[in-house]
Protein backbone atom coordinates (compact mmCIF):
# COMPACT_ATOMS: atom_id res chain seq x y z
CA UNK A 1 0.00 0.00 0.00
CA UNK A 2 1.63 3.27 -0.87
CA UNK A 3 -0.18 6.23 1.16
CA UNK A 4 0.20 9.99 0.21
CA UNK A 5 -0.39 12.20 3.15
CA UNK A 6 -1.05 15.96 2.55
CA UNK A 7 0.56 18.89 4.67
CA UNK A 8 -0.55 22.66 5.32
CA UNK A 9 1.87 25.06 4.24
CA UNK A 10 0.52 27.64 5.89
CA UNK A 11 1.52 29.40 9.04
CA UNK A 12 -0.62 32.30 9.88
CA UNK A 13 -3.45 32.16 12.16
CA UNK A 14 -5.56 34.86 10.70
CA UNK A 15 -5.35 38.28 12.25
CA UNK A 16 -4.40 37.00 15.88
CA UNK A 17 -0.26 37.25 15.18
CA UNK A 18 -0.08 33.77 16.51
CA UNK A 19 1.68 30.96 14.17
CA UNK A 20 -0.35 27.68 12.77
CA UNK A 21 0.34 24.78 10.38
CA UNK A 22 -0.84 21.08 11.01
CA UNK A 23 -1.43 19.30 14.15
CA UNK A 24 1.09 16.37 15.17
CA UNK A 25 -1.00 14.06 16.75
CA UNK A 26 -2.76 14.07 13.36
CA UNK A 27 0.26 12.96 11.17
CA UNK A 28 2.23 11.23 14.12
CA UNK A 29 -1.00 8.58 14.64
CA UNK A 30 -1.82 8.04 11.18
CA UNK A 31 1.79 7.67 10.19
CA UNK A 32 2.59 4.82 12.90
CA UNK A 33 -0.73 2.97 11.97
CA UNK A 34 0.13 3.11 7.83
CA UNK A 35 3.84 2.04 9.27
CA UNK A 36 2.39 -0.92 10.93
CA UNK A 37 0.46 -1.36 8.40
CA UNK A 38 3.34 -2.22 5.87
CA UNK A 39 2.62 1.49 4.01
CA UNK A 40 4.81 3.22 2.07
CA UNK A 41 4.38 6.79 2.73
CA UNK A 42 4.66 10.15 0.84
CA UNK A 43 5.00 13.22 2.53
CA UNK A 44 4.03 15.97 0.21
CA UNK A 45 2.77 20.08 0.93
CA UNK A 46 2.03 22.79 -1.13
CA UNK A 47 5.64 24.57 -1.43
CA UNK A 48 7.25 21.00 -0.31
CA UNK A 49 10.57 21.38 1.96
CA UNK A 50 9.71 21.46 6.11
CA UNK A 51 5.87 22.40 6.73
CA UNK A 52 4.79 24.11 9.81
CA UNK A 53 4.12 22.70 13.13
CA UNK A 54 1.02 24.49 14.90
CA UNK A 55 3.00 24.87 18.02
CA UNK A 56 -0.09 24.54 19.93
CA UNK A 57 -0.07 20.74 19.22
CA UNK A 58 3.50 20.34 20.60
CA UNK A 59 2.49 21.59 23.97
CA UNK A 60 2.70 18.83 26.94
CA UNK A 61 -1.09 19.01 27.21
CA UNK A 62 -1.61 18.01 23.54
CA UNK A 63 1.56 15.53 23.59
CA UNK A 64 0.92 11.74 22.94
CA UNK A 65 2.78 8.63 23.00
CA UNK A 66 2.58 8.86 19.00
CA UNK A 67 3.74 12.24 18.47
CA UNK A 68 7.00 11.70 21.18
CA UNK A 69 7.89 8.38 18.84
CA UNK A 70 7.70 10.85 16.08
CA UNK A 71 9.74 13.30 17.03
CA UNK A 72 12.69 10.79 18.43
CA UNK A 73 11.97 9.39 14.88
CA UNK A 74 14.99 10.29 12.99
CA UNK A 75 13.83 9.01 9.61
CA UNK A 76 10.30 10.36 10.37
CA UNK A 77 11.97 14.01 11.01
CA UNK A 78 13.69 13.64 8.38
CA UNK A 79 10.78 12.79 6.15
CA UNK A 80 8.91 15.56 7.59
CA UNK A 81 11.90 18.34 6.79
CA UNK A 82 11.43 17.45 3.00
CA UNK A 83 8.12 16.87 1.83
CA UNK A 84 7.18 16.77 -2.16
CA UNK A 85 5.88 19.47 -3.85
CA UNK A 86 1.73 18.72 -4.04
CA UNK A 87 1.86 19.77 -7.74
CA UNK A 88 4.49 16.75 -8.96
CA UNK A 89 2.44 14.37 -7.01
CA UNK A 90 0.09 11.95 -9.12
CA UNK A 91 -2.61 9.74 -7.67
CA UNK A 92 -1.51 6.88 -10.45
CA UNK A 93 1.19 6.55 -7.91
CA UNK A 94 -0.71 6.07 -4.93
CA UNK A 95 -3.12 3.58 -3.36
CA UNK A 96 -4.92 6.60 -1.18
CA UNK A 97 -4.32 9.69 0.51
CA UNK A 98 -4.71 11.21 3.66
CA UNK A 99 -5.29 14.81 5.27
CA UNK A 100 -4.23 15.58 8.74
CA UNK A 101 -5.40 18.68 9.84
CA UNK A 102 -4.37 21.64 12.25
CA UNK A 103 -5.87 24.71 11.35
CA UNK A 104 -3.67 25.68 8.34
CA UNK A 105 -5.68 23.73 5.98
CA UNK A 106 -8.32 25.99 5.59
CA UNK A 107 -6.42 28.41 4.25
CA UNK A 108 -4.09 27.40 1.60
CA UNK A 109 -5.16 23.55 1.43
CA UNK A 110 -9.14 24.10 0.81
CA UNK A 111 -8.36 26.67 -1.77
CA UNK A 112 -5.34 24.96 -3.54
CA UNK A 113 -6.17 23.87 -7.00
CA UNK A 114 -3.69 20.79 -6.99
CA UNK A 115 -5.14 19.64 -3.93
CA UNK A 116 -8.81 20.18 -5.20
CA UNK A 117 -7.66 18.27 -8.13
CA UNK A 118 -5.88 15.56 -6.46
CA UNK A 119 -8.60 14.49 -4.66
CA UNK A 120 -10.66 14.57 -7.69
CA UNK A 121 -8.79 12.19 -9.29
CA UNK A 122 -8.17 9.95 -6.14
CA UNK A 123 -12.38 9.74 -6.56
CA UNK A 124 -12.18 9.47 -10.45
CA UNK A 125 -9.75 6.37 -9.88
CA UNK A 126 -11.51 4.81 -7.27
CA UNK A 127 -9.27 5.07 -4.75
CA UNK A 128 -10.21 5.53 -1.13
CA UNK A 129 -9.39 9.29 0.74
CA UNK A 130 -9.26 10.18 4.14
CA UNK A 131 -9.45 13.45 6.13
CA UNK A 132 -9.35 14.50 10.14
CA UNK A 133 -10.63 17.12 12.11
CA UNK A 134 -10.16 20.52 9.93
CA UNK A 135 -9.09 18.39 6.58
CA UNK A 136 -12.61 17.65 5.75
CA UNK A 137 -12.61 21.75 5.13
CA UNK A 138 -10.54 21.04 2.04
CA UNK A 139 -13.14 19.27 0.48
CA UNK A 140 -15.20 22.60 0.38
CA UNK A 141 -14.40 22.85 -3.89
CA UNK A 142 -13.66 19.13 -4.57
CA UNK A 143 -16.45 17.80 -6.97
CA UNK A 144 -17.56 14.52 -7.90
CA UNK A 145 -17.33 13.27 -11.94
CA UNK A 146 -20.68 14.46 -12.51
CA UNK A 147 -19.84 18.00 -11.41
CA UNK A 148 -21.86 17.93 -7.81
CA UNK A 149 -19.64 18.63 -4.34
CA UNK A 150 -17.98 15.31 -3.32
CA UNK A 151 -20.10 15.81 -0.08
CA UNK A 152 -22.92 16.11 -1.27
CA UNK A 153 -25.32 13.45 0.01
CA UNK A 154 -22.60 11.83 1.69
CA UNK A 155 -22.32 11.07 5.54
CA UNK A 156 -19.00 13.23 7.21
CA UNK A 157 -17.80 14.44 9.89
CA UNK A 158 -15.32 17.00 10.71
CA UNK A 159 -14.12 19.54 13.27
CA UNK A 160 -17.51 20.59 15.17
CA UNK A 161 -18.54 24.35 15.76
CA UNK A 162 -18.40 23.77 19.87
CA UNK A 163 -15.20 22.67 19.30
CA UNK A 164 -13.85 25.82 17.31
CA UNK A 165 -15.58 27.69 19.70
CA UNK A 166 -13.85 25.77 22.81
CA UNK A 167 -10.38 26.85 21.41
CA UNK A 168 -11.31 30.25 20.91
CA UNK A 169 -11.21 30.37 17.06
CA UNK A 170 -14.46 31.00 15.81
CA UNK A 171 -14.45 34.30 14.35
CA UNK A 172 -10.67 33.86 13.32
CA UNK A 173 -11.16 30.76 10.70
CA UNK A 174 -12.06 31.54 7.22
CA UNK A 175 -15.18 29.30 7.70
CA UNK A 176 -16.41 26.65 9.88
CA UNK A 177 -15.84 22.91 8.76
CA UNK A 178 -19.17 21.68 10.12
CA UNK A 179 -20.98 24.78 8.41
CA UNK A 180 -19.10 24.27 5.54
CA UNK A 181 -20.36 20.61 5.11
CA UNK A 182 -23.47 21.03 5.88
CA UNK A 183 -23.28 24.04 3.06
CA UNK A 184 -22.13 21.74 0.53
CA UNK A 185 -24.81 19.10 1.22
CA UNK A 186 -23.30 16.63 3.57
CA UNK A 187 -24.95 14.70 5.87
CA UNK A 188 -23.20 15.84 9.05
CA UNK A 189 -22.95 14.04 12.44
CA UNK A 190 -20.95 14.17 15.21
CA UNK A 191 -19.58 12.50 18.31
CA UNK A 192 -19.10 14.41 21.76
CA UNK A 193 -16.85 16.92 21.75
CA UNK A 194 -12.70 15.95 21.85
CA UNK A 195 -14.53 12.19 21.73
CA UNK A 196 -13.11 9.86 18.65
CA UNK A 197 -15.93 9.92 15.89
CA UNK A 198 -15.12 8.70 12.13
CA UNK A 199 -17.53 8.19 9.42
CA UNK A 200 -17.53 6.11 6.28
CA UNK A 201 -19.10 6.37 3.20
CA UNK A 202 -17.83 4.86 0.10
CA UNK A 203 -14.65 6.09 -0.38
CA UNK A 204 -14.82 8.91 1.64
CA UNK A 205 -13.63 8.44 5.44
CA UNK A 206 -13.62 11.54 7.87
CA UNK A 207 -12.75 11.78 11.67
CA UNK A 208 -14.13 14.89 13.52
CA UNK A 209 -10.99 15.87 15.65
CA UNK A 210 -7.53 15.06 16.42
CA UNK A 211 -8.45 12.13 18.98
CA UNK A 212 -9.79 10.73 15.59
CA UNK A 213 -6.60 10.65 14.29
CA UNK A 214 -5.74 7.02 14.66
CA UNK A 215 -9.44 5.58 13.82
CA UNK A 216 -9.69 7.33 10.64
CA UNK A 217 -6.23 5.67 9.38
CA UNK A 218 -7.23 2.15 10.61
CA UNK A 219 -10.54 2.72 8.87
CA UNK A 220 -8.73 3.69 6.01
CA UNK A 221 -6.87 0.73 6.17
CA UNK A 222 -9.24 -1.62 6.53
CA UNK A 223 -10.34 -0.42 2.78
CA UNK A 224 -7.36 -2.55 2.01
CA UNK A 225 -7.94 -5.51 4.03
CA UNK A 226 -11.49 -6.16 3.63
């Protein structure tokens, strides 16, 4: 299985002079998971190189045993420090891709035209795609063959609005993931808040938050095992 996982590149947390970029827990989970899983991963990002680390989700509180493996992961780091350029990557060469999240995503990843089309084609090709906690917000332009939103009639999940509101964020994010869904015509659920909640359907897999992280990958995986 040869996995593709998709990085922000962006670092900016709106107006509020604070830094973002993805979350760790959300690549450090997935990645072990895919890794025990035999993968053969891909990092890639929109300007490739080192993409950045929402230093929120390296502080103790947020801190797992996944993401201290990671970072005492040489090859991992290393990995990590040069990710592909999103526009040389081609779904022919991959089984499925995945989208951590971290608030960075919504700006540069859910606007991105290579990512848009990526996941088009991932669709086209009948290939499975995941997506955790913000990442489902990148899906906000991705269309189906026929033209209609990818999420449209579909059940998903996705980073709630208590949630966003919890950290604070609300009026700072370009939009709100579970609006944003629900806008697009997806059939929306959700588990409790900061709870582990990952929906199915087809090919589409989503996970509502970062304690989704690892459930989303092993349902992803289980695409291949089934």
């Amino acid at each position: 299985m040869k996995v593709l996982i998709v990085l922000t590149s962006h670092d900016v947390l709106g107006n509020t002079g604070r830094k973002t970029g993805f979350w760790l827990e959300e690549l450090a989970a997935p990645y072990y998971a895919f890794k025990s899983a035999g993968a053969e991963i891909t990092l890639a990002s929109p300007k490739g190189g080192n993409p950045p680390l929402d230093p929120k989700s390296n502080e103790s509180d947020f801190q797992t045993e996944q993401t201290h493996r990671f970072e005492a992961d040489a090859e991992a780091m290393a990995q990590l420090a040069s990710t592909v350029r999103l526009d040389s990557v081609s779904q022919s060469d991959f089984d499925t891709v995945f989208y951590p999240g971290g608030h960075g995503p919504l700006w540069d990843l859910a606007e991105d035209k290579d990512s848009v089309a990526l996941i088009e084609s991932f669709v086209a090709a009948n290939k499975p795609v995941a997506f955790v906690c913000h990442a489902p917000g990148v899906l906000r332009h991705v269309k189906t063959p026929a033209g209609k939103p990818l999420v449209e009639g579909k059940k998903v999940t996705g980073f709630t609005n208590t949630e966003e509101e919890a950290v604070g964020l609300t009026n700072v994010v370009p939009f709100l993931v579970e609006d944003e869904l629900i806008a697009k015509g997806g059939i929306y659920s959700k588990g409790e808040d900061w709870s582990s909640y990952v929906v199915r359907d087809g090919l589409l897999i989503t996970g509502q938050n970062p304690t989704s992280s690892q459930a989303t990958a092993e349902l992803l995986i289980k695409q291949f095992t089934q």
